[in-house]
N, C-alpha and C. Protein backbone atom coordinates (compact mmCIF):
# COMPACT_ATOMS: atom_id res chain seq x y z
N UNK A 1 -33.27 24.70 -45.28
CA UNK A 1 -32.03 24.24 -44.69
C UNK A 1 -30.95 24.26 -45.76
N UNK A 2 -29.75 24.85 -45.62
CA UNK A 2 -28.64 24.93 -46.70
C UNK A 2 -27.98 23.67 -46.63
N UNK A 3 -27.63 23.10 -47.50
CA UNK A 3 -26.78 21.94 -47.99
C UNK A 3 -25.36 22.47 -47.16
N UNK A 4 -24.64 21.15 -46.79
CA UNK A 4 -23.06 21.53 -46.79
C UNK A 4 -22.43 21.44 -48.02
N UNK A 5 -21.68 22.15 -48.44
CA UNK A 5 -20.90 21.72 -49.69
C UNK A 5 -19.97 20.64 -49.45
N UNK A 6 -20.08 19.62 -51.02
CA UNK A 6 -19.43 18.73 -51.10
C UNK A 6 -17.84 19.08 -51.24
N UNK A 7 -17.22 18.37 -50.33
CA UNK A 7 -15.98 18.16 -49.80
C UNK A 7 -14.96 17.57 -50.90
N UNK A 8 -13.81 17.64 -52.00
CA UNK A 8 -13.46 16.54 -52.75
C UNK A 8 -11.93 16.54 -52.52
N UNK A 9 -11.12 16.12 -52.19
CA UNK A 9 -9.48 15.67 -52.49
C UNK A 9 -9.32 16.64 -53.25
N UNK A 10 -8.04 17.78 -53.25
CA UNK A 10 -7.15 18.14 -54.44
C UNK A 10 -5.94 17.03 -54.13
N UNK A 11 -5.82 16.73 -55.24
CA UNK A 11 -4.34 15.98 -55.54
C UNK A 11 -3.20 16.76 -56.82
N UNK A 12 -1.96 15.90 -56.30
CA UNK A 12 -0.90 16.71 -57.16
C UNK A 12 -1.20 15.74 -58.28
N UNK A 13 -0.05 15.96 -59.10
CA UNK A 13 0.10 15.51 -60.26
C UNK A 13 0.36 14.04 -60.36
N UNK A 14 0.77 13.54 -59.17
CA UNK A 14 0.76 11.89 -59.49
C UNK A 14 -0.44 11.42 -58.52
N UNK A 15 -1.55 11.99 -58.10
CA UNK A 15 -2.67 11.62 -57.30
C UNK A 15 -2.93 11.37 -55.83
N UNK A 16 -1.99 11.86 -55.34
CA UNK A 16 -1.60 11.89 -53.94
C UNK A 16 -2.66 13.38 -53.58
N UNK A 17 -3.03 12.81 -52.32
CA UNK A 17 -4.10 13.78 -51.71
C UNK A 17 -2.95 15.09 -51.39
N UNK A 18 -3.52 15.85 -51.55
CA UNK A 18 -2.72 17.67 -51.06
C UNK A 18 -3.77 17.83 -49.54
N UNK A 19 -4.72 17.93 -50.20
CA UNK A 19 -6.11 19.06 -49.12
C UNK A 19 -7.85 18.43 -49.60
N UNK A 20 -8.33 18.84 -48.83
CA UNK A 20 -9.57 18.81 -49.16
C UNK A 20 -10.38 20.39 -48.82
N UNK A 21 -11.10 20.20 -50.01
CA UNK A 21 -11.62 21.59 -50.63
C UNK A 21 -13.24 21.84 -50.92
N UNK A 22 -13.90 22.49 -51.45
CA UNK A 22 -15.27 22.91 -51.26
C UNK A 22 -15.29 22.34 -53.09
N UNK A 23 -15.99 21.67 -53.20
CA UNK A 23 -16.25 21.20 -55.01
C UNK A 23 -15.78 22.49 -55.91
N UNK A 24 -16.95 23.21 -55.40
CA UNK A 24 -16.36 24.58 -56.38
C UNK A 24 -15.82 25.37 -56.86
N UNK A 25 -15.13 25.59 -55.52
CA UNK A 25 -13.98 25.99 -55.67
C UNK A 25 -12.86 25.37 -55.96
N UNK A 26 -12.69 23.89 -55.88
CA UNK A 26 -11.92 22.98 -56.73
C UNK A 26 -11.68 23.34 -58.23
N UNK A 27 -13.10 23.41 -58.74
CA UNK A 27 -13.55 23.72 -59.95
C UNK A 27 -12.94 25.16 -60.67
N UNK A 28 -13.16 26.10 -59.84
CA UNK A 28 -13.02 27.47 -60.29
C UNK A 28 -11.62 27.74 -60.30
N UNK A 29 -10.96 26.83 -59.96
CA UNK A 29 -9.33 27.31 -59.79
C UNK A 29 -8.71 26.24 -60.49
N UNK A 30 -9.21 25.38 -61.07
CA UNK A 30 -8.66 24.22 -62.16
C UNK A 30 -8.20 23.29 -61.65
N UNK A 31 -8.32 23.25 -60.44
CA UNK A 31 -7.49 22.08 -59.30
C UNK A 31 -7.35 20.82 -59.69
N UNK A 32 -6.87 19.54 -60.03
CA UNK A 32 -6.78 18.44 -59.96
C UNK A 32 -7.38 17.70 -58.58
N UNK A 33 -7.94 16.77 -59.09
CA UNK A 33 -9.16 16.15 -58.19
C UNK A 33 -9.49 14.34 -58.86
N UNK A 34 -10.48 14.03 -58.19
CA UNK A 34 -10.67 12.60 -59.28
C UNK A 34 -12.45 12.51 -59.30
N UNK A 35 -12.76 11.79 -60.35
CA UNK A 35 -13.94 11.34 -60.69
C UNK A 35 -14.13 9.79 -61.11
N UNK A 36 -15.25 9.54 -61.14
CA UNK A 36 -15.50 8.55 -61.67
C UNK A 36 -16.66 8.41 -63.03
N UNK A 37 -16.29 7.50 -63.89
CA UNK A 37 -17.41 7.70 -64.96
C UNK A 37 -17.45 6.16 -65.12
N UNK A 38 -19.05 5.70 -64.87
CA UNK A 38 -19.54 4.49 -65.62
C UNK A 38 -20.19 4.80 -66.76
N UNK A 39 -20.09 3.57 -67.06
CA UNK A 39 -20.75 3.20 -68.97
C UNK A 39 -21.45 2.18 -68.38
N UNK A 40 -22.61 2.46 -68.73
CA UNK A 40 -23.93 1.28 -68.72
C UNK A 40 -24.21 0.31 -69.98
N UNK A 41 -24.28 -0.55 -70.57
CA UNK A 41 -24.44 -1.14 -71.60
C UNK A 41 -25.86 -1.98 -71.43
N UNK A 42 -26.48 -2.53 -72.65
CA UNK A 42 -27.39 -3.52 -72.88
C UNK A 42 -27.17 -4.54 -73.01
N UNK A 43 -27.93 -5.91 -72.93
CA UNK A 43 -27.49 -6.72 -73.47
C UNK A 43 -27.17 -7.00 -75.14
N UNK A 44 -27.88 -5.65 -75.66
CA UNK A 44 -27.23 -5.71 -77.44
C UNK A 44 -26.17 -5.31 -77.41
N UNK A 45 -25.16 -4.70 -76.06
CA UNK A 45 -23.76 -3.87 -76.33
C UNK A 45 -24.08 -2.39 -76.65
N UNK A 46 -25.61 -2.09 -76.42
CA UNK A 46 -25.68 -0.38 -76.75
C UNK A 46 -25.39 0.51 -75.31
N UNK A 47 -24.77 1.86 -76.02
CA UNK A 47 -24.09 2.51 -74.12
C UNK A 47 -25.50 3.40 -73.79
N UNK A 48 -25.54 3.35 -72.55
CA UNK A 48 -26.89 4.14 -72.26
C UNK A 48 -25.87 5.82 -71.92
N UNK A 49 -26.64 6.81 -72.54
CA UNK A 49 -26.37 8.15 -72.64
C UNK A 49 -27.71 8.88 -72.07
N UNK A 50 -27.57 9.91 -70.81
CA UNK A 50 -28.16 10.66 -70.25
C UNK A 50 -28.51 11.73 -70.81
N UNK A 51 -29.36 12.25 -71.12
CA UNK A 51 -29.51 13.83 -71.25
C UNK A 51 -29.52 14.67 -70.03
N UNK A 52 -28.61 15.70 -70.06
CA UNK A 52 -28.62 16.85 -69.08
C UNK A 52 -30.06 17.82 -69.00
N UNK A 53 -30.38 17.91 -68.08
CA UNK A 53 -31.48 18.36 -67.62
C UNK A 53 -31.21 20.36 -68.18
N UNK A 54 -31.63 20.82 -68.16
CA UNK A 54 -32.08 22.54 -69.24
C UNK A 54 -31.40 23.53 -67.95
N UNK A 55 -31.33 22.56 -66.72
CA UNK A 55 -31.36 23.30 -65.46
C UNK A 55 -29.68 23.69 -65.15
N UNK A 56 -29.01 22.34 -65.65
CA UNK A 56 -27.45 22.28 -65.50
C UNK A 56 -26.93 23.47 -65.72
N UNK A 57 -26.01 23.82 -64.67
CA UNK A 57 -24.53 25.15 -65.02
C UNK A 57 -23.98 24.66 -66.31
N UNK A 58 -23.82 23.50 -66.26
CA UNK A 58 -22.49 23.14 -67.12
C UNK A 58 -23.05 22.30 -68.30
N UNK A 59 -22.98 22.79 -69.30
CA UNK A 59 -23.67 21.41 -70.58
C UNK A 59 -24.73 21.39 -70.79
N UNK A 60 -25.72 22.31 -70.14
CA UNK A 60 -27.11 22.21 -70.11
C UNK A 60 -27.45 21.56 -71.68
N UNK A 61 -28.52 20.28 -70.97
CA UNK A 61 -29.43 19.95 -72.40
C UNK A 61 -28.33 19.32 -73.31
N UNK A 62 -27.40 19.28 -72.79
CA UNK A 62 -26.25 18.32 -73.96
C UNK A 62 -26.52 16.68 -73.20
N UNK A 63 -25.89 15.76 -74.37
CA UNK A 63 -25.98 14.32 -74.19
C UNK A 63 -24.60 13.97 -73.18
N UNK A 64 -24.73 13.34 -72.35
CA UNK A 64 -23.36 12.83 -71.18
C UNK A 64 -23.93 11.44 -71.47
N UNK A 65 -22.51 11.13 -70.41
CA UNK A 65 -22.24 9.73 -70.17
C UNK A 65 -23.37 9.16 -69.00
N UNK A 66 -23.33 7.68 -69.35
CA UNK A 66 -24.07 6.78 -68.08
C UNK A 66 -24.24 7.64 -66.93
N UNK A 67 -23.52 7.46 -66.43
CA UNK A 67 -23.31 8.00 -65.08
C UNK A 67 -21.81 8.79 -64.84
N UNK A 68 -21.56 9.27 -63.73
CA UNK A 68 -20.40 10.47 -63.68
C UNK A 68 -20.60 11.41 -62.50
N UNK A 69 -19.71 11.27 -61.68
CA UNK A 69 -19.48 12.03 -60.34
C UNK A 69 -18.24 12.52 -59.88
N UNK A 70 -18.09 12.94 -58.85
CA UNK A 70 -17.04 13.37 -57.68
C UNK A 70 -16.53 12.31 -56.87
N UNK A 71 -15.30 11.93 -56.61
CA UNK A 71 -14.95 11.33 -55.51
C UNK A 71 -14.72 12.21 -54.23
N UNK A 72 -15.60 11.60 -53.22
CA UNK A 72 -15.53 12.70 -52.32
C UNK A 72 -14.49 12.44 -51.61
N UNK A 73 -13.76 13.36 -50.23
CA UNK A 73 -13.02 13.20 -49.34
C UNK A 73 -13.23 12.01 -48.35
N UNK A 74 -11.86 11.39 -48.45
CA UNK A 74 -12.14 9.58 -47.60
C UNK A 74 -12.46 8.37 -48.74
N UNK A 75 -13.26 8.35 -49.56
CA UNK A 75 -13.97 7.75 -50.33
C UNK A 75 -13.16 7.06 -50.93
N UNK A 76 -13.45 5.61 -51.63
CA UNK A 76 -12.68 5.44 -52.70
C UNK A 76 -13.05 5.60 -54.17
N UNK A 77 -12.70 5.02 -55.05
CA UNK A 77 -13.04 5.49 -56.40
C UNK A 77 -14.50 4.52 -56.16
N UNK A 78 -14.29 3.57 -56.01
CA UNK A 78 -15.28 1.75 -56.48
C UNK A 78 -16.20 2.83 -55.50
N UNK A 79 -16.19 2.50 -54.40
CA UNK A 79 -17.24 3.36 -53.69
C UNK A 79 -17.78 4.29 -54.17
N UNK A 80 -17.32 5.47 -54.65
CA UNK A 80 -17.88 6.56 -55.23
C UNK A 80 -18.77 6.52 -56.66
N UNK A 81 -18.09 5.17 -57.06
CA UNK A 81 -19.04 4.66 -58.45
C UNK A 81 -20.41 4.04 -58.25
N UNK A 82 -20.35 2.94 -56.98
CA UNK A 82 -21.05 2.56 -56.68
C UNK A 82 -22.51 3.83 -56.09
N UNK A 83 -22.21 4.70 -55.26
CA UNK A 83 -22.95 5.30 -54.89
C UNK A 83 -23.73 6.21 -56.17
N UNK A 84 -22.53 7.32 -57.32
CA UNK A 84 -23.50 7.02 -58.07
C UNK A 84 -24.13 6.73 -59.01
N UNK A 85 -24.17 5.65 -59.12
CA UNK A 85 -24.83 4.11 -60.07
C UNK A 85 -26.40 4.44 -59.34
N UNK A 86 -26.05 4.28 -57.92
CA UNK A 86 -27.62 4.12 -57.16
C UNK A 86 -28.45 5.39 -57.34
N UNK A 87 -27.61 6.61 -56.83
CA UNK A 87 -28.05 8.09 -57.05
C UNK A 87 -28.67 8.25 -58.13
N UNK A 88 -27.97 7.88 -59.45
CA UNK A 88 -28.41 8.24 -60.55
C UNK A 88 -29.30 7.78 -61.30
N UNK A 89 -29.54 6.10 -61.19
CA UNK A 89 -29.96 5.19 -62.05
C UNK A 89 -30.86 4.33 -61.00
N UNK A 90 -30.66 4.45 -59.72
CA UNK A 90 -30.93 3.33 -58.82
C UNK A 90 -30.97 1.60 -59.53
N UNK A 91 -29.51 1.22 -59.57
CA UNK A 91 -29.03 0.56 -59.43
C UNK A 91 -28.05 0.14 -58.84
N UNK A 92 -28.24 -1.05 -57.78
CA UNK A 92 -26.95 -1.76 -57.08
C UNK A 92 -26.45 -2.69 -57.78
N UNK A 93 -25.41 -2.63 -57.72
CA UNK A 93 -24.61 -3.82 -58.59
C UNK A 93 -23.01 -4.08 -57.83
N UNK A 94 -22.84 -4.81 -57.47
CA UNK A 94 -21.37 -5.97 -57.40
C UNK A 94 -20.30 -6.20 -58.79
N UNK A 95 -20.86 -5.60 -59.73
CA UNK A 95 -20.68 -5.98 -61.03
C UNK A 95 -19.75 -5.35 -61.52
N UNK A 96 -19.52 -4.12 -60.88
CA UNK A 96 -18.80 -2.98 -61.45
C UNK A 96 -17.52 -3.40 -62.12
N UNK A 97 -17.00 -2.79 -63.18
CA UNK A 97 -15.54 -3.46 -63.62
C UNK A 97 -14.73 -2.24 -63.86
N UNK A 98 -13.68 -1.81 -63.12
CA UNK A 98 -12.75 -0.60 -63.65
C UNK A 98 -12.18 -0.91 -65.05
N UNK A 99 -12.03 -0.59 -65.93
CA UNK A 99 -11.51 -0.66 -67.18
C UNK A 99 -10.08 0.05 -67.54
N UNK A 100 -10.13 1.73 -66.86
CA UNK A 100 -9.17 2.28 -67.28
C UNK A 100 -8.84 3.39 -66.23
N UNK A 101 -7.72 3.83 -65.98
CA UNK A 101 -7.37 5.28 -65.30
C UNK A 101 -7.42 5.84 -66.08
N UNK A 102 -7.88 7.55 -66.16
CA UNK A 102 -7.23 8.16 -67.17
C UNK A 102 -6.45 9.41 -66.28
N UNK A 103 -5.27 9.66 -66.52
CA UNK A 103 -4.49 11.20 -66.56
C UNK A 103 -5.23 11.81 -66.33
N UNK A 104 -5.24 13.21 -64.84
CA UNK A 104 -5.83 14.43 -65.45
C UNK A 104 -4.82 15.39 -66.56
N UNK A 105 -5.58 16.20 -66.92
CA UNK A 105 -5.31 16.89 -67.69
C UNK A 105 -6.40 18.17 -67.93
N UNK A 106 -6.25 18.98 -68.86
CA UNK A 106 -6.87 19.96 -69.38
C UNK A 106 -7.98 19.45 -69.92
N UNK A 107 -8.27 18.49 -70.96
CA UNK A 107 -8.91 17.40 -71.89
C UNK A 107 -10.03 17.00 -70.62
N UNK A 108 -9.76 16.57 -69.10
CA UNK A 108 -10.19 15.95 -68.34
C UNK A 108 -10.86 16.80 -67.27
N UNK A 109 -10.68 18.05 -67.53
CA UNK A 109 -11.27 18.92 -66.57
C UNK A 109 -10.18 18.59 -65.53
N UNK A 110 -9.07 18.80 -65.21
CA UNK A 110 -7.71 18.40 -64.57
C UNK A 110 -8.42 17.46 -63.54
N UNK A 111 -9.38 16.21 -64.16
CA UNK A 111 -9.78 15.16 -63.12
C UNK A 111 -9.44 13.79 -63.41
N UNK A 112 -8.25 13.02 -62.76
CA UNK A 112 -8.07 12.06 -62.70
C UNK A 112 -9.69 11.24 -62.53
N UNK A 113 -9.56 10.65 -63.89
CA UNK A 113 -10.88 9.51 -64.15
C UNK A 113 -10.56 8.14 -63.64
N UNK A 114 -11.78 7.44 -62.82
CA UNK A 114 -11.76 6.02 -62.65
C UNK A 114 -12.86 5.45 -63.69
N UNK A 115 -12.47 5.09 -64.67
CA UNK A 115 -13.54 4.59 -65.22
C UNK A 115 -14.07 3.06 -65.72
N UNK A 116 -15.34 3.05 -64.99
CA UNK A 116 -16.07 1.66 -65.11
C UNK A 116 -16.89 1.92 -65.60
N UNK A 117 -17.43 -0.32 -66.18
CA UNK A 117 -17.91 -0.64 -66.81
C UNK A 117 -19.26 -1.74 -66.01
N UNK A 118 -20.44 -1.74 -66.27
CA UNK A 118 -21.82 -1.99 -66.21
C UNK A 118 -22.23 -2.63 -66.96
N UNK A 119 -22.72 -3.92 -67.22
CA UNK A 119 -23.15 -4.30 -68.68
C UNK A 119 -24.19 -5.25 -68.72
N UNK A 120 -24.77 -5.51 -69.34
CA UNK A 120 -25.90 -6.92 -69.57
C UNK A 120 -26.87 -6.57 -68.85
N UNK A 121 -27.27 -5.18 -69.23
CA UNK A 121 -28.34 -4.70 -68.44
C UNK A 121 -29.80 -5.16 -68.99
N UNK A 122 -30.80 -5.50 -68.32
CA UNK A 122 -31.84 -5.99 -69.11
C UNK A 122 -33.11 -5.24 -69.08
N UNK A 123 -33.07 -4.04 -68.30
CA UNK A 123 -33.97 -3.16 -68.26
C UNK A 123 -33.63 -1.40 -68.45
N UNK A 124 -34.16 -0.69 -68.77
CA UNK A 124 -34.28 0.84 -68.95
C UNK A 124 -34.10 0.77 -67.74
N UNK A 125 -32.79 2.03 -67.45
CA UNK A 125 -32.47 2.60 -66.24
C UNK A 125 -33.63 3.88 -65.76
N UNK A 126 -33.31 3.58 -64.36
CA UNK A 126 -34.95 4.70 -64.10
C UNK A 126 -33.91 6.21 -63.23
N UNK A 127 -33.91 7.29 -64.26
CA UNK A 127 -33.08 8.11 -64.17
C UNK A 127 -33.77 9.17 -62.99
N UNK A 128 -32.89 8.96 -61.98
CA UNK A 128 -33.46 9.27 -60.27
C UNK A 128 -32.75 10.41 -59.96
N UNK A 129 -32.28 11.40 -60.80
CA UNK A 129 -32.03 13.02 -60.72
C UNK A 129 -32.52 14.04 -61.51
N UNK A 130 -32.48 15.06 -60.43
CA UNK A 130 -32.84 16.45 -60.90
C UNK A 130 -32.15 16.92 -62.57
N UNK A 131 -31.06 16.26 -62.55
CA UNK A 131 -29.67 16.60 -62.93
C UNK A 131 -29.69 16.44 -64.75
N UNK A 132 -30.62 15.51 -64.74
CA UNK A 132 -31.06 14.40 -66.10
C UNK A 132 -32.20 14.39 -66.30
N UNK A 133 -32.78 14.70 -67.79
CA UNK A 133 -33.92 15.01 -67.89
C UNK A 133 -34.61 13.80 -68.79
N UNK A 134 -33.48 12.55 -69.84
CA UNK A 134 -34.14 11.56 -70.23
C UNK A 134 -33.02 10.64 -70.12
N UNK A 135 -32.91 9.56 -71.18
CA UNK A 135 -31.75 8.61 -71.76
C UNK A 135 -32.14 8.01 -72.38
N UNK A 136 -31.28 7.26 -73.23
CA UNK A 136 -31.31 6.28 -74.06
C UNK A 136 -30.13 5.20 -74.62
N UNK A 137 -30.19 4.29 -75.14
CA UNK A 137 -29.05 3.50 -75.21
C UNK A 137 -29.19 3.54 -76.86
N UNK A 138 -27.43 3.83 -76.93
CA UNK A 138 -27.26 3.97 -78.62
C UNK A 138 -26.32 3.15 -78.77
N UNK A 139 -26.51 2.70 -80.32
CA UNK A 139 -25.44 1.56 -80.80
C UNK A 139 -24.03 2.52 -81.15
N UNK A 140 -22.94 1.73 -81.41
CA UNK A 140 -21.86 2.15 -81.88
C UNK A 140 -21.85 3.04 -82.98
N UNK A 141 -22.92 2.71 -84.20
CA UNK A 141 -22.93 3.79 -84.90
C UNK A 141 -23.57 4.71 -84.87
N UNK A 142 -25.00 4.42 -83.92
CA UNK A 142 -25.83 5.72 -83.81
C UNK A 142 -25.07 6.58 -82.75
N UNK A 143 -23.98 6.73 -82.29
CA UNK A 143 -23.20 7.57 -81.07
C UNK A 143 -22.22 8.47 -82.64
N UNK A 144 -21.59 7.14 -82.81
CA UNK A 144 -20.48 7.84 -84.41
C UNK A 144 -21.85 8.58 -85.25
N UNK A 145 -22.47 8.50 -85.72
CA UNK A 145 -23.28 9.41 -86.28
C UNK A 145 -23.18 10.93 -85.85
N UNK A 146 -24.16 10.53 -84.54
CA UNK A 146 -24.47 11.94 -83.80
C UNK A 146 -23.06 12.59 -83.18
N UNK A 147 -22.33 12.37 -82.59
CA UNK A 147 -20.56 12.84 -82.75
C UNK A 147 -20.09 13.54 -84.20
N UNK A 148 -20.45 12.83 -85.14
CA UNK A 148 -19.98 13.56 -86.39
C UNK A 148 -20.71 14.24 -86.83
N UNK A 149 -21.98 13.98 -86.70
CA UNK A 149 -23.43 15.60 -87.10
C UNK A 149 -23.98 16.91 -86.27
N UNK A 150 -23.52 16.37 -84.95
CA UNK A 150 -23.91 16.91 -84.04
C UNK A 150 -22.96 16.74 -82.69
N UNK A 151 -21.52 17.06 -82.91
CA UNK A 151 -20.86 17.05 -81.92
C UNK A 151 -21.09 18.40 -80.52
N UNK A 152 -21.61 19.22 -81.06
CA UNK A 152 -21.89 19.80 -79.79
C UNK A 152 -23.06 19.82 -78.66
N UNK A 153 -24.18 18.97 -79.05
CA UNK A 153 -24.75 18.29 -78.53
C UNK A 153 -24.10 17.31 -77.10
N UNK A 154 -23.01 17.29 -77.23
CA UNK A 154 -22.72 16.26 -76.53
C UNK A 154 -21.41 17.10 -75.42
N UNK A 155 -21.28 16.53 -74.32
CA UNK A 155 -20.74 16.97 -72.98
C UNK A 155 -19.10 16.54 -73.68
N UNK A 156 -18.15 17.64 -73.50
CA UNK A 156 -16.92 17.29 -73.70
C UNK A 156 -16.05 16.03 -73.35
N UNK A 157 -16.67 15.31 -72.02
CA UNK A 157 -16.03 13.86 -71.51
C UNK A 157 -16.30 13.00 -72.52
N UNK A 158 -17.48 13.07 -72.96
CA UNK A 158 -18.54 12.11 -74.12
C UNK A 158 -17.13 11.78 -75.34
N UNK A 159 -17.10 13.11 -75.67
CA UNK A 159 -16.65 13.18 -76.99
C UNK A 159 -14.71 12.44 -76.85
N UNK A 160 -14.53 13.35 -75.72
CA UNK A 160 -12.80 12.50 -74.95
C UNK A 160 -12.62 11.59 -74.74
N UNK A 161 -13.93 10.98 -74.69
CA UNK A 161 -13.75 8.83 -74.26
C UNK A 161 -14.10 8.25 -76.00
N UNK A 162 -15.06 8.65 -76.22
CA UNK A 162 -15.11 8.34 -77.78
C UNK A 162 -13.67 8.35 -78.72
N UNK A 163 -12.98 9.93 -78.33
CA UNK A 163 -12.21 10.13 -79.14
C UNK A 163 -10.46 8.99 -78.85
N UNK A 164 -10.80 8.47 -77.96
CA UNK A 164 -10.06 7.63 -77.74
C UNK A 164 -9.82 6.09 -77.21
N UNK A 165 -11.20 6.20 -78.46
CA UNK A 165 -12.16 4.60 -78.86
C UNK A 165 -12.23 3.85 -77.13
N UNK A 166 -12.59 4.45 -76.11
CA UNK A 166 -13.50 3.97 -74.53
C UNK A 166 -14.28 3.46 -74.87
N UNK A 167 -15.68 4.27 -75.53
CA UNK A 167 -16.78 3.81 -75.40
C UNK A 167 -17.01 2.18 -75.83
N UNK A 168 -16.86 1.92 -76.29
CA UNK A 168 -17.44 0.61 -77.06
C UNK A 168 -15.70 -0.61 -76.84
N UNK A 169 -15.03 -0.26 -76.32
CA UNK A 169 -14.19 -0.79 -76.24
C UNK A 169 -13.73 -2.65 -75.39
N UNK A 170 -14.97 -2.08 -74.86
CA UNK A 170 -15.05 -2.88 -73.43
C UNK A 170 -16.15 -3.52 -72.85
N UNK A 171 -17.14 -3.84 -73.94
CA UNK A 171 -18.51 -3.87 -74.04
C UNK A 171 -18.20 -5.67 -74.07
C-alpha cells in the first residue's frame, strides 16, 4: 500500500500560510515552511542527541537533535511537537516549553523553527524510529568537544543551535 505524502504549509516570509504542498517538493524548491525541534535533557542538564540511522537521504549516520519534524497542514507547532516527542521517543508529556522562534533562512533550511524544551528526564529515551539508529545524552562539554573535533559528524541544525549558544541555554 503507498503512503500519502505528507502535506506541509508553504509560508511567506513573515509565516503566513501561502499553500499547502507535498513535503518534497517543499524541500526541492527551497520553500519556506515550519518545523519543530525539541531538546530532551536529564536530570544532570545533559541534551539527549540521536544518531541518524545509515538509511537517511539526508545526514546519514550524522549526530541530530532530540527530536525534529514537520509541521503538517492544519496543525499547530505545540501539536506537532507533541506528536513527535511520542513518534520518536514515545514520550507524552504536558511539559513541553517553547523557548524560542527562529527566522527561516538559508542557515534553517528556509524553515521557520518552533523550538522546545523537555527536561528532568529520568530515564533513557526508547528511540521508536526507523529514522535513528542509537542516542545518547552529552554534557555541555562533551557536545563542545565533538563540534570542535568532529564537526561533521553532526546534522547542520545541531551545529546552528549550538552556534548560537540554544543548546544548553535553557536547561
Amino acid at each position: 500500500m503507498k503512503k500519502n505524502p505528507v502535506q506541509i504549509e508553504v509560508v511567506d516570509q513573515n509565516n503566513r500560510p501561502l499553500t499547502s504542498m507535498d513535503i518534497n517538493e517543499v524541500h526541492r524548491q527551497s520553500l519556506r515552511h515550519r518545523s519543530v525541534i525539541i531538546l530532551v535533557y536529564d536530570n544532570e542538564g545533559k541534551l539527549f542527541l540521536q544518531k541518524r540511522s545509515p538509511q537517511q537521504k539526508l545526514y546519514a549516520g550524522r549526530w541530530d537533535v532530540s527530536v525534529s519534524g514537520h509541521v503538517y497542514t492544519g496543525e499547530s507547532n505545540e501539536k506537532a511537537a507533541l506528536r513527535e516527542l511520542e513518534n520518536t521517543l514515545r514520550i507524552r508529556s504536558s511539559s513541553l516549553k517553547l523557548i524560542e522562534d527562529i527566522e527561516a533562512s538559508s542557515e534553517t533550511g528556509y524553515e521557520f523553527i518552533s523550538l522546545f524544551v523537555l527536561d528532568k528526564l529520568n530515564t533513557a529515551p526508547e528511540l521508536m524510529t526507523e529514522d535513528a539508529d542509537s542516542g545518547y545524552f552529552y554534557s555541555e562539554s562533551e557536545l563542545d568537544w565533538l563540534i570542535r573535533e568532529y564537526r561533521e559528524l553532526l546534522v547542520p541544525s545541531l551545529v546552528f543551535l549550538n552556534d548560537r549558544n540554544l543548546l544548553f541555554k535553557f536547561k
